[in-house]
PDB file of N, CA and C in Angstrom:
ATOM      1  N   UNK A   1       0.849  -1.171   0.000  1.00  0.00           N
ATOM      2  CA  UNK A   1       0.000   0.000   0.000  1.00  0.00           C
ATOM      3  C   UNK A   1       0.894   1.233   0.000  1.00  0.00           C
ATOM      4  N   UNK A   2       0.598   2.381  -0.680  1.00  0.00           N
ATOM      5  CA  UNK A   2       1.056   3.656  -0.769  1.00  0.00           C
ATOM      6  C   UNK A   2       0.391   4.456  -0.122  1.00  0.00           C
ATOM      7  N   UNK A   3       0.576   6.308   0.308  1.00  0.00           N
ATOM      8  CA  UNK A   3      -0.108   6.378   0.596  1.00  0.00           C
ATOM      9  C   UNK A   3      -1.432   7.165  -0.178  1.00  0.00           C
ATOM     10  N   UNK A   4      -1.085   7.279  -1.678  1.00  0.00           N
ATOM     11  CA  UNK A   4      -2.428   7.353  -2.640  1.00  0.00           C
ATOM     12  C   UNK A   4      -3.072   6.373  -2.995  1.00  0.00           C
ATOM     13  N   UNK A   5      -3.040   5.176  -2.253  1.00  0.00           N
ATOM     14  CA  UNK A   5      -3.727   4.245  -2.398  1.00  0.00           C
ATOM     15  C   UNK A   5      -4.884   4.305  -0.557  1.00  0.00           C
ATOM     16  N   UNK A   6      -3.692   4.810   0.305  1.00  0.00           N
ATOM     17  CA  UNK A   6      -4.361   4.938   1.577  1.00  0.00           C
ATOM     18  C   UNK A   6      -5.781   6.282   1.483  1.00  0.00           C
ATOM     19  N   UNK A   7      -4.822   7.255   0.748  1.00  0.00           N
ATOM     20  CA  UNK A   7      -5.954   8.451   0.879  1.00  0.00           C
ATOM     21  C   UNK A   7      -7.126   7.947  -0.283  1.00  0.00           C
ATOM     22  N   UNK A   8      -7.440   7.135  -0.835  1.00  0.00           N
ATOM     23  CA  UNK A   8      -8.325   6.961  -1.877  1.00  0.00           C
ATOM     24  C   UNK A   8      -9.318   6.227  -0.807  1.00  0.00           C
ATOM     25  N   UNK A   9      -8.790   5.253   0.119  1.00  0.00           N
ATOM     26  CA  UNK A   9      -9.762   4.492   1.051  1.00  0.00           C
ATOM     27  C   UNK A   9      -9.981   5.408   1.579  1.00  0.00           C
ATOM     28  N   UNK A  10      -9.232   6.033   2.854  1.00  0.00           N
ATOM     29  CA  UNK A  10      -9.848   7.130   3.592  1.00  0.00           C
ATOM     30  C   UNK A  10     -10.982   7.968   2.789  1.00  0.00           C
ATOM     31  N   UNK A  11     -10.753   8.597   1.198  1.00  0.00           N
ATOM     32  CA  UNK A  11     -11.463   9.769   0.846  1.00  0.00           C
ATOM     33  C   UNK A  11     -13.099   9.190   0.631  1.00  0.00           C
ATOM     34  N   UNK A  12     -12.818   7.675   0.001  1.00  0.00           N
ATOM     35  CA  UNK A  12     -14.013   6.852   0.394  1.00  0.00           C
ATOM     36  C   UNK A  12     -14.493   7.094   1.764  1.00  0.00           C
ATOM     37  N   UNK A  13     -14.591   6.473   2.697  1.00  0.00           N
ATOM     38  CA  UNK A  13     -14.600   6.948   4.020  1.00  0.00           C
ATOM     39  C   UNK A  13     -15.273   8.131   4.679  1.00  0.00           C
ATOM     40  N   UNK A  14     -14.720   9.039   3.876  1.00  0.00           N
ATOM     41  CA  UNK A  14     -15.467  10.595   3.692  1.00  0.00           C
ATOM     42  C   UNK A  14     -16.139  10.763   3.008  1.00  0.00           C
ATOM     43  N   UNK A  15     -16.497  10.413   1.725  1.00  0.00           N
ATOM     44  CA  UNK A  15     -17.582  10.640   1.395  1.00  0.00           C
ATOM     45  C   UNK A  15     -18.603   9.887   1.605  1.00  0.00           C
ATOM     46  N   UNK A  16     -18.469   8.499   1.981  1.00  0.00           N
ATOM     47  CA  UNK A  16     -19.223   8.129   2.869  1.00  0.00           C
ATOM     48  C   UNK A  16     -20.123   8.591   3.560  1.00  0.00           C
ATOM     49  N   UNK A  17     -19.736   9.534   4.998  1.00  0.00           N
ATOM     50  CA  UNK A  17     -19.834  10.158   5.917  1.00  0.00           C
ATOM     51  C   UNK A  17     -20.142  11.465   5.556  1.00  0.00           C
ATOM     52  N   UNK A  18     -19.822  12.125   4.507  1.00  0.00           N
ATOM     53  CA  UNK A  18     -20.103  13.173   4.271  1.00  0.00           C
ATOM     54  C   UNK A  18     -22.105  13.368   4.659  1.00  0.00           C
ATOM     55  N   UNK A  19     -22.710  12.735   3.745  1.00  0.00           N
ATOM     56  CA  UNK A  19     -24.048  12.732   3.298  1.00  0.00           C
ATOM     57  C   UNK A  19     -25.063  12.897   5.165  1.00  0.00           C
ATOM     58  N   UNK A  20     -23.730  12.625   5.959  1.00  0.00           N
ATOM     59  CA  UNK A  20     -24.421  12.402   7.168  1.00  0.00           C
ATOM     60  C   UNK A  20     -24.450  14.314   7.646  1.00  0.00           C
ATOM     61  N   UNK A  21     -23.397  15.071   7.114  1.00  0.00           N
ATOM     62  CA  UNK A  21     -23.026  16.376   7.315  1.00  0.00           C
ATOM     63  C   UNK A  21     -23.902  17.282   6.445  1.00  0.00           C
ATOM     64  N   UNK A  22     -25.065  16.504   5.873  1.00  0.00           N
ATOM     65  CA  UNK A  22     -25.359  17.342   5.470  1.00  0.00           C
ATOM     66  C   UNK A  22     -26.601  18.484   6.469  1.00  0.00           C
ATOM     67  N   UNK A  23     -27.457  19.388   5.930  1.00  0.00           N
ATOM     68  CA  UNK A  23     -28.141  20.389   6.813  1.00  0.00           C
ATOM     69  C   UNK A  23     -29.414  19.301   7.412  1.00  0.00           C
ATOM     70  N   UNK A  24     -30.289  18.554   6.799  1.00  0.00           N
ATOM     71  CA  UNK A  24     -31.217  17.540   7.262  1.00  0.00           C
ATOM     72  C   UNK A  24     -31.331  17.086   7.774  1.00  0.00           C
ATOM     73  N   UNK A  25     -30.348  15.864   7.525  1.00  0.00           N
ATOM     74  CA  UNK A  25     -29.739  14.791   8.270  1.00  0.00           C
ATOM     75  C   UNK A  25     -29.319  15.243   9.309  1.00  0.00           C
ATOM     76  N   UNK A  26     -28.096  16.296   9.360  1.00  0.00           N
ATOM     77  CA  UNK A  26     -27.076  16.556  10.393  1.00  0.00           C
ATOM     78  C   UNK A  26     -28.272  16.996  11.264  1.00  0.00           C
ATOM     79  N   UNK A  27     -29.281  17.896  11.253  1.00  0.00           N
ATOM     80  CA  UNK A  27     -30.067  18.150  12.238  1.00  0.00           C
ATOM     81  C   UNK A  27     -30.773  17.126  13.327  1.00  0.00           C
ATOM     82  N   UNK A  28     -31.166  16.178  12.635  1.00  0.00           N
ATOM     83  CA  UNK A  28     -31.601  15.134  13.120  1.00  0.00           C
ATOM     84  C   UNK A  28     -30.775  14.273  13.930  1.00  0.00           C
ATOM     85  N   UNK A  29     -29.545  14.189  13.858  1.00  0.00           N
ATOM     86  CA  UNK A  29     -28.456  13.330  14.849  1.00  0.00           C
ATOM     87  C   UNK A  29     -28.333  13.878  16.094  1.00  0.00           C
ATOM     88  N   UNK A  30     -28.331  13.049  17.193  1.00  0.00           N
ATOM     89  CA  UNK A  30     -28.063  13.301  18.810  1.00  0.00           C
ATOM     90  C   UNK A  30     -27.212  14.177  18.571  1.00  0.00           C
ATOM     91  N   UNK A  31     -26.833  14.841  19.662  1.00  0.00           N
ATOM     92  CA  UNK A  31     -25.303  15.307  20.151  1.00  0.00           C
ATOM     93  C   UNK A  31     -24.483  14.376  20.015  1.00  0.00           C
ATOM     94  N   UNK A  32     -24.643  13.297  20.962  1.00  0.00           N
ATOM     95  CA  UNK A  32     -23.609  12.054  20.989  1.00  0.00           C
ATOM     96  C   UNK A  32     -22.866  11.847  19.580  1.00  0.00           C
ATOM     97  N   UNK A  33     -23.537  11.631  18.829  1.00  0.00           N
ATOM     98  CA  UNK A  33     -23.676  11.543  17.024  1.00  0.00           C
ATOM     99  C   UNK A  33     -23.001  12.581  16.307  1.00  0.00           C
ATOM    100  N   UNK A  34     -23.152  13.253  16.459  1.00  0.00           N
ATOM    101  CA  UNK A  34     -22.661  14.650  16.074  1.00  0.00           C
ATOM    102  C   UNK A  34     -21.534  14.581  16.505  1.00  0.00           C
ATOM    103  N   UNK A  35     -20.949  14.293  17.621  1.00  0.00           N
ATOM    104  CA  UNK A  35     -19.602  14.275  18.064  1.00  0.00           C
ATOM    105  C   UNK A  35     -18.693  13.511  18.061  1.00  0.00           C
ATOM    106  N   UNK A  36     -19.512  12.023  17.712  1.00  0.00           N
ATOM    107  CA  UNK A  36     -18.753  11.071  17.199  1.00  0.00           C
ATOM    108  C   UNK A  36     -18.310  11.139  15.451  1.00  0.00           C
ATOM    109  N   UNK A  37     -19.601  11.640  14.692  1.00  0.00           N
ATOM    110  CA  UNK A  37     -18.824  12.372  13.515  1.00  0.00           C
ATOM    111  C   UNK A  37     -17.586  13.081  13.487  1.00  0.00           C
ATOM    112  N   UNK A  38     -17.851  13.645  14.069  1.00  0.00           N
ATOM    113  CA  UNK A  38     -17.014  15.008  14.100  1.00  0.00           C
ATOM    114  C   UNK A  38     -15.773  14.346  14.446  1.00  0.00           C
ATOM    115  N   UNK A  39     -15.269  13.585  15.588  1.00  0.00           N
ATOM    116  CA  UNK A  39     -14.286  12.628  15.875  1.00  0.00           C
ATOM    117  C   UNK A  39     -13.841  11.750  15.225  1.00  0.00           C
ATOM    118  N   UNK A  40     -14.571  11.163  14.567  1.00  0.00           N
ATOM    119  CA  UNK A  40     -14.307  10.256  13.408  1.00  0.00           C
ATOM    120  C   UNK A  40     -13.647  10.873  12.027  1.00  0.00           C
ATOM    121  N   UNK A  41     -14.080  11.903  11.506  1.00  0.00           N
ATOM    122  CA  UNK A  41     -13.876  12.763  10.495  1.00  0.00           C
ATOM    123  C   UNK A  41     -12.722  13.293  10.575  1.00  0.00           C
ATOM    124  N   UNK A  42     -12.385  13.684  11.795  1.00  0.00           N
ATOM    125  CA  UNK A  42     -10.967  14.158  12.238  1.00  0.00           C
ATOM    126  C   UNK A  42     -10.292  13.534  12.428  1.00  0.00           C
ATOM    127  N   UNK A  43     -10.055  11.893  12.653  1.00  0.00           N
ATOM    128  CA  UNK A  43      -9.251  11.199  12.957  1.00  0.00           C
ATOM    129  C   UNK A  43      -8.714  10.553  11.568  1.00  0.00           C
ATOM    130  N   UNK A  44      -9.643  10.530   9.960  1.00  0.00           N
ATOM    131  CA  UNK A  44      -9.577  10.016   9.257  1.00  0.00           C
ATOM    132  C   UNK A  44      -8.475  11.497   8.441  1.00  0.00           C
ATOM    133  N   UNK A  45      -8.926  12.526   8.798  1.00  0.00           N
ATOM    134  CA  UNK A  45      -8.751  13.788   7.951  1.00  0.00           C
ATOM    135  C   UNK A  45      -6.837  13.466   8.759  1.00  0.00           C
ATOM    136  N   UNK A  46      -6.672  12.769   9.963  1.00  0.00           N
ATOM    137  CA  UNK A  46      -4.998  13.013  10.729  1.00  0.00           C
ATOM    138  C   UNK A  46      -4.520  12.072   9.855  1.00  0.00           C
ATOM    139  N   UNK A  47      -4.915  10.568   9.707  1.00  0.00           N
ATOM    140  CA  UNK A  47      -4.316   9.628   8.877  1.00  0.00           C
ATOM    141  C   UNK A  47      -2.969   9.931   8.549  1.00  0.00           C
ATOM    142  N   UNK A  48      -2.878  10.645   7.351  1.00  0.00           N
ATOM    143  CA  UNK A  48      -1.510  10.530   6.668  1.00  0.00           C
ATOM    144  C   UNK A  48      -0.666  11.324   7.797  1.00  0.00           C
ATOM    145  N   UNK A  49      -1.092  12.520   8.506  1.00  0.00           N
ATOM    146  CA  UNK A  49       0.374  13.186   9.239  1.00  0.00           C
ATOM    147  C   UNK A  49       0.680  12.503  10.597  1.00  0.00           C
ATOM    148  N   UNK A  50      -0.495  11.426  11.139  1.00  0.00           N
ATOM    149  CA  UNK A  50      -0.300  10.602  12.286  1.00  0.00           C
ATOM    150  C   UNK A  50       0.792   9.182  12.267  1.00  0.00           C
ATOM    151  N   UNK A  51       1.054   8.552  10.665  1.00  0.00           N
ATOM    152  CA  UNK A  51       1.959   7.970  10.680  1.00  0.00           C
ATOM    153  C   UNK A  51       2.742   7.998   9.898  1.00  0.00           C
ATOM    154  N   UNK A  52       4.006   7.299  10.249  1.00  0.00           N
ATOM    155  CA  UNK A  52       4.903   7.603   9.240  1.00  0.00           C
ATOM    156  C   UNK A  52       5.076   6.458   7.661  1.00  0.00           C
ATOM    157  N   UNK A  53       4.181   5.963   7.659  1.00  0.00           N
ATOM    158  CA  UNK A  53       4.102   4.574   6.448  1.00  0.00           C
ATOM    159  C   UNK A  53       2.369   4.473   6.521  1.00  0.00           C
ATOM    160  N   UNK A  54       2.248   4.550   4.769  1.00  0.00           N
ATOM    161  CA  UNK A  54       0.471   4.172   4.959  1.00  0.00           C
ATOM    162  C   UNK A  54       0.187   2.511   5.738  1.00  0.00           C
ATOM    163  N   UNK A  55       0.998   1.754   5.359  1.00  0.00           N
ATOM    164  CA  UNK A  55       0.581   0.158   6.069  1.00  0.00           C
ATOM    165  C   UNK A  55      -0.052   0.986   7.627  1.00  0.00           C
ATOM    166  N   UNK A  56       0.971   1.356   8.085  1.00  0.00           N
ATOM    167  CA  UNK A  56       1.149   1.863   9.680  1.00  0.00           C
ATOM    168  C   UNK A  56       0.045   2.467   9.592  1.00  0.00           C
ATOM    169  N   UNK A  57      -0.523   3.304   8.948  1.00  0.00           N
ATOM    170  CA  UNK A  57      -2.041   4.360   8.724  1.00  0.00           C
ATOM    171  C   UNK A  57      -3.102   3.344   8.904  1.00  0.00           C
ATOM    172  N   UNK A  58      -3.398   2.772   8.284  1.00  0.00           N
ATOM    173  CA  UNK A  58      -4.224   1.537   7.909  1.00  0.00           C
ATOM    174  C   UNK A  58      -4.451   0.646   8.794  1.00  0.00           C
ATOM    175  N   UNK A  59      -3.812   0.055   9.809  1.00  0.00           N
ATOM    176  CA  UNK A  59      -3.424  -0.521  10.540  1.00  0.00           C
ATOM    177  C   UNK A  59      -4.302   0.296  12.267  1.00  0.00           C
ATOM    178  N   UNK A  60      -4.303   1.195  12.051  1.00  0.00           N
ATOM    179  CA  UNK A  60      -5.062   2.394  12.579  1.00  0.00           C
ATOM    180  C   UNK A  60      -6.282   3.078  12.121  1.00  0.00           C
ATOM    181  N   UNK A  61      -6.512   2.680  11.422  1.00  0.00           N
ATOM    182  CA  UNK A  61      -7.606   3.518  10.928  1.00  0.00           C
ATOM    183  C   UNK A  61      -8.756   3.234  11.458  1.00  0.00           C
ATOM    184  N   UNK A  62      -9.536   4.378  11.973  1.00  0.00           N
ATOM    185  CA  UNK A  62     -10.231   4.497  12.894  1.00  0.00           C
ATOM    186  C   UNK A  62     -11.466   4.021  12.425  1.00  0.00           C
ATOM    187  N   UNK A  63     -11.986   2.722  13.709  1.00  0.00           N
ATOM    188  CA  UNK A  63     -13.545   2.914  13.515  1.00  0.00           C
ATOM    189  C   UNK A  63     -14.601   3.810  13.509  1.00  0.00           C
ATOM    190  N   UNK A  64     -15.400   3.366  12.559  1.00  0.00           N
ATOM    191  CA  UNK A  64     -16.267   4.252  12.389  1.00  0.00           C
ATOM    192  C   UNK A  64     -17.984   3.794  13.234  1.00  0.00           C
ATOM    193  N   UNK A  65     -18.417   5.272  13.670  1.00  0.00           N
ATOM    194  CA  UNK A  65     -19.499   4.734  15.009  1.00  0.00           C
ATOM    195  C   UNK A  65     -20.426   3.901  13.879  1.00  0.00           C
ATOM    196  N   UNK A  66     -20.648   3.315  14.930  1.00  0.00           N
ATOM    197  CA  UNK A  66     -21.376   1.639  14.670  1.00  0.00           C
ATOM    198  C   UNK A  66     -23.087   2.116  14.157  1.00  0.00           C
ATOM    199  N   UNK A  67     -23.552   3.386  14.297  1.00  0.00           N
ATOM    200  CA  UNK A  67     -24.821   3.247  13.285  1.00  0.00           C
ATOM    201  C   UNK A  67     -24.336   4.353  12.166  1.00  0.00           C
ATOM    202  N   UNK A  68     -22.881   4.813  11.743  1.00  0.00           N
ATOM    203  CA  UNK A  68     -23.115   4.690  10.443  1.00  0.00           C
ATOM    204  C   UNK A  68     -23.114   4.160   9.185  1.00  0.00           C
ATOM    205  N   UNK A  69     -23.689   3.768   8.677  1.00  0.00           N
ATOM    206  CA  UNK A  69     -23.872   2.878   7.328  1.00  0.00           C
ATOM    207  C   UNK A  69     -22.624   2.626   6.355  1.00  0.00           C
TER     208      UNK A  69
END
């Protein structure tokens, strides 16, 4: 793995998650939810400057909260 092979999964990942950010939706999510986005999103957005080798990235890559799709 490289890590333009890592940021292509991650960017998957995000857009994923994106659709959850949007104005509708996002209204409708708990707090809890909202903050686990928000945590999640940020942990995926650290990826590449948190390690030093994508394997090592990957290997880490953060779960994502368990009711999003």
């Amino acid at each position: 793995m490289d890590w333009e092979e890592l940021r292509g999964k991650r960017d998957s990942e995000l857009l994923n998650m994106d659709k959850y950010q949007l104005v509708i939706p996002y209204s409708e999510l708990t707090q809890t939810q909202k903050e686990e986005l928000a945590t999640y999103r940020q942990a995926l957005l650290d990826l590449p400057n948190d390690y030093e080798t994508p394997e090592e990235a990957w290997d880490n890559i953060p779960e994502k909260p368990s009711w999003l799709n």
